[in-house]
C-alpha atoms as a PDB file:
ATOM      1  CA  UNK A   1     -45.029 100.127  12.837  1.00  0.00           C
ATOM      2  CA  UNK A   2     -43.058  97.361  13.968  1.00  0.00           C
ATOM      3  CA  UNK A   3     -40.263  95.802  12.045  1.00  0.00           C
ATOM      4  CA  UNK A   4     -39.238  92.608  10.463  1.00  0.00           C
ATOM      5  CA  UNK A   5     -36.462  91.529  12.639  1.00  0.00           C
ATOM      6  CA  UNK A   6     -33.483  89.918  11.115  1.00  0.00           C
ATOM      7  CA  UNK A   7     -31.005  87.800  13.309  1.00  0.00           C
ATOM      8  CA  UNK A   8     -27.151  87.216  11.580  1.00  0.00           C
ATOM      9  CA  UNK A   9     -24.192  86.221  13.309  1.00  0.00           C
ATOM     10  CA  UNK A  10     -21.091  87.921  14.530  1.00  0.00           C
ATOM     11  CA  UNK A  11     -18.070  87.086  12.247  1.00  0.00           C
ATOM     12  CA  UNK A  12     -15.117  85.743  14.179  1.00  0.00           C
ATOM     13  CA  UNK A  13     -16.351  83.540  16.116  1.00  0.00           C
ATOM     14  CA  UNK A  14     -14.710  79.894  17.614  1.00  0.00           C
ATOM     15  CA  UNK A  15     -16.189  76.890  18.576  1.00  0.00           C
ATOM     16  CA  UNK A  16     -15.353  74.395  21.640  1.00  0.00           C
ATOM     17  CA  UNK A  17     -11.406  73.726  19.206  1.00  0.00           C
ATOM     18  CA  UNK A  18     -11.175  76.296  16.443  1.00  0.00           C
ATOM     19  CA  UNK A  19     -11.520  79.640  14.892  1.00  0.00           C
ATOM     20  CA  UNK A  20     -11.997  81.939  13.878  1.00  0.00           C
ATOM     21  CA  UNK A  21     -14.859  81.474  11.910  1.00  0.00           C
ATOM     22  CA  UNK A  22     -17.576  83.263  10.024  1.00  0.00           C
ATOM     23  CA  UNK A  23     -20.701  81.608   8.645  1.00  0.00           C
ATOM     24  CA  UNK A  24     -20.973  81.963   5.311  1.00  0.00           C
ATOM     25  CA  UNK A  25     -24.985  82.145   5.497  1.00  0.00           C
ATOM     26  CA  UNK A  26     -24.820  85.443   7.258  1.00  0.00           C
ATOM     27  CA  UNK A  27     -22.067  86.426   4.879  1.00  0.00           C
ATOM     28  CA  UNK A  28     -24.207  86.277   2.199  1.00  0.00           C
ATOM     29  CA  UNK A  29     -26.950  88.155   3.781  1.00  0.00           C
ATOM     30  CA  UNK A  30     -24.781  90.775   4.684  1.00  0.00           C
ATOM     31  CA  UNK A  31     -23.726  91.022   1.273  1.00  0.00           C
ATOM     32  CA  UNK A  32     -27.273  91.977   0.515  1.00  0.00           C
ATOM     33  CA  UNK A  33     -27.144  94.220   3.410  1.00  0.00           C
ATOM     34  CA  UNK A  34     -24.158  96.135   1.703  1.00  0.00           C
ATOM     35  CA  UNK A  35     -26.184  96.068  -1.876  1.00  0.00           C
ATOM     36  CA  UNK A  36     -29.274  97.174  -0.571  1.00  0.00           C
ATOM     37  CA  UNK A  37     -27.605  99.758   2.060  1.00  0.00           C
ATOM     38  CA  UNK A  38     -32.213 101.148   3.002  1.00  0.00           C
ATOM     39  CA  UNK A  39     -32.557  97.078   4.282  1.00  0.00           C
ATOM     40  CA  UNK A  40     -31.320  98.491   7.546  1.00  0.00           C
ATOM     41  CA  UNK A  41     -33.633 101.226   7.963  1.00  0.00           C
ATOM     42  CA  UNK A  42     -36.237  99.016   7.214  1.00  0.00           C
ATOM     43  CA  UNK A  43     -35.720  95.956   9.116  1.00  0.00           C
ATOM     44  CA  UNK A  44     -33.860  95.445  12.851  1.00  0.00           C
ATOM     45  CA  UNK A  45     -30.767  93.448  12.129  1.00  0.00           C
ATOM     46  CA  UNK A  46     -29.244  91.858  14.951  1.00  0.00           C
ATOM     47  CA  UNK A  47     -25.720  90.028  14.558  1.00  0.00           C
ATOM     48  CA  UNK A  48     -25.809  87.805  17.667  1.00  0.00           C
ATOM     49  CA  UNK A  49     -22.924  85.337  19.127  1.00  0.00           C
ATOM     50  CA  UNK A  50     -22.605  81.824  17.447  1.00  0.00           C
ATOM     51  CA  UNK A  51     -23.017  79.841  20.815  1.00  0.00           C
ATOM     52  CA  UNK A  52     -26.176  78.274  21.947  1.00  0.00           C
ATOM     53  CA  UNK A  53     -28.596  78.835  23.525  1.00  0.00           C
ATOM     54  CA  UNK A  54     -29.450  82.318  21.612  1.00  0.00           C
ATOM     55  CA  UNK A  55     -32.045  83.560  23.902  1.00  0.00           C
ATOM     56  CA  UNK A  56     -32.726  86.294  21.903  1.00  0.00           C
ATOM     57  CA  UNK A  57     -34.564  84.277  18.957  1.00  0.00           C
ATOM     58  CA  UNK A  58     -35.399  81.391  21.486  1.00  0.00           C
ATOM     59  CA  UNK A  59     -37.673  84.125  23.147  1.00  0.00           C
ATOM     60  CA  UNK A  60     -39.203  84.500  19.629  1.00  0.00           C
ATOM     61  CA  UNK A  61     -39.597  81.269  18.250  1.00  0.00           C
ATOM     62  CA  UNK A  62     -38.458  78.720  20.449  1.00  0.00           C
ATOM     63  CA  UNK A  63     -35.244  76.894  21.816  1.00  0.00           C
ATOM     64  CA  UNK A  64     -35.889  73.905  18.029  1.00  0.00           C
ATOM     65  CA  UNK A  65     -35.818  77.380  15.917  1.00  0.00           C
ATOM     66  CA  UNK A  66     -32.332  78.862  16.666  1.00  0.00           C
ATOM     67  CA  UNK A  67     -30.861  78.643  13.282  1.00  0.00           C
ATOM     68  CA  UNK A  68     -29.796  81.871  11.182  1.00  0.00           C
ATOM     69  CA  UNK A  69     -29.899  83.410   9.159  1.00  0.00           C
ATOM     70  CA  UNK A  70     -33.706  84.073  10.361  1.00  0.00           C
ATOM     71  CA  UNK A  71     -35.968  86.673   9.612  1.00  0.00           C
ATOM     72  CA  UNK A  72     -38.836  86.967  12.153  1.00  0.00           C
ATOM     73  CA  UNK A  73     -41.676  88.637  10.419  1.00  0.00           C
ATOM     74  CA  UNK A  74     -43.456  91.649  11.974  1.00  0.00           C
ATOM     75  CA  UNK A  75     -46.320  90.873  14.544  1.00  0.00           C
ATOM     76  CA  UNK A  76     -49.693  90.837  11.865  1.00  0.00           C
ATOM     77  CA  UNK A  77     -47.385  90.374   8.947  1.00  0.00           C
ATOM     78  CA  UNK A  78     -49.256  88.387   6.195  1.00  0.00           C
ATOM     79  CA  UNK A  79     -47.436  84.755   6.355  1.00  0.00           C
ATOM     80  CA  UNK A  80     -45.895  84.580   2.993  1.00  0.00           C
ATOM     81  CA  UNK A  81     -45.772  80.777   1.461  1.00  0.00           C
ATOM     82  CA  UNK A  82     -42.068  80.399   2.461  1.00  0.00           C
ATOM     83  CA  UNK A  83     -42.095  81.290   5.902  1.00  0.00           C
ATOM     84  CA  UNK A  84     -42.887  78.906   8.813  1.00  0.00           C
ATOM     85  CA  UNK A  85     -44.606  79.581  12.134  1.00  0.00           C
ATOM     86  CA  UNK A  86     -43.284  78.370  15.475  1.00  0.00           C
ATOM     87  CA  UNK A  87     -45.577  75.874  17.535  1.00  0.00           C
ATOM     88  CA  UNK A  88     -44.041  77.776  20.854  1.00  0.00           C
ATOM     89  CA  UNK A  89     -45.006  81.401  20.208  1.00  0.00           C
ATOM     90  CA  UNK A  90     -46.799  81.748  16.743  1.00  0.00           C
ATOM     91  CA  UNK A  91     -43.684  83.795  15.227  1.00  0.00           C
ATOM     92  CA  UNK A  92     -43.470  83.535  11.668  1.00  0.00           C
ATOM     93  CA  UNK A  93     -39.965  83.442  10.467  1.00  0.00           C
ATOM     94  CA  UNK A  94     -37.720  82.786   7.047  1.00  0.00           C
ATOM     95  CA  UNK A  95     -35.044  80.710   6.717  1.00  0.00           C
ATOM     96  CA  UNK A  96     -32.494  80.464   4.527  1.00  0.00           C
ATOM     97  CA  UNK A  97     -30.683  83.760   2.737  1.00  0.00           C
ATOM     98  CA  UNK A  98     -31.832  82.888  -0.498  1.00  0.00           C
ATOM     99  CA  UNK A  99     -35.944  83.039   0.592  1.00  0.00           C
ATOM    100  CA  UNK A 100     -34.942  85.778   2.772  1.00  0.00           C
ATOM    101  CA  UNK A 101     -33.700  87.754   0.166  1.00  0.00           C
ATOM    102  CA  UNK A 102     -36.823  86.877  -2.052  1.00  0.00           C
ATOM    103  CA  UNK A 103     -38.592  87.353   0.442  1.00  0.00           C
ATOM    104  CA  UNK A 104     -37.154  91.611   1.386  1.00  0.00           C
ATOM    105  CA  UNK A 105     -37.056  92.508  -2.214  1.00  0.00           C
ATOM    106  CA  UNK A 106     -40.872  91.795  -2.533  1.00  0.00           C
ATOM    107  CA  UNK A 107     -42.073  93.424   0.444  1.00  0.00           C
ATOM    108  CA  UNK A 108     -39.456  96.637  -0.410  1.00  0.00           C
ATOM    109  CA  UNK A 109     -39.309  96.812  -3.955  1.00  0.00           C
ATOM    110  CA  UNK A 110     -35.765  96.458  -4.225  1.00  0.00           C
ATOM    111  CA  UNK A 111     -33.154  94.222  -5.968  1.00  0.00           C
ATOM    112  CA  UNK A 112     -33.758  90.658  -5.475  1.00  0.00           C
ATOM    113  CA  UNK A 113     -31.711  87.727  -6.459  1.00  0.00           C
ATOM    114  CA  UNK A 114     -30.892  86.312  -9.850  1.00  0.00           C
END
């Protein structure tokens, strides 16, 4: 069965004058990560580079859709209310950790946020 597929990024990172950086979006996510430890057995996480292009999720939902944190939904996933769909492929995806996180602890029974 194919997973959800959950794109972070990288901690450390500079942009064209600064750094290092981490974005605190992803930071919260992988605080979830770290609380619910069976997330990553049960959904591909991918921390990618904080430069654009990310050709990784533009293959998946288009070069207007690169923000993260995203979770792409699984390929015949029923589209929950929250998520969107890209125009480009038909991906649905999540944004936001907080609907993210609502989003995991539905689908795996597991702690979701207060």
């Amino acid at each position: 069965m194919a997973k959800h597929l959950l794109f972070l990024l990288t901690p450390g990172f500079s942009d064209e004058e600064e750094g290092p950086f981490f974005c605190p979006h992803s930071a919260a996510m992988e605080g979830f990560i770290k609380y619910v430890p069976a997330i990553e057995e049960k959904v591909d996480v991918r921390r990618i580079a904080f430069q654009r292009p990310r050709p990784d999720i533009i293959e998946l939902l288009g070069e207007e859709n690169q923000g993260t944190p995203v979770l792409v939904l699984a390929k015949g996933t029923e589209i929950p209310p929250e998520a969107q769909v890209s125009e480009k492929t038909g991906r649905a995806f999540i944004l936001d950790e907080i609907e993210i996180t609502k989003y995991l602890s539905r689908t795996f029974g597991v702690m979701r946020p207060h």
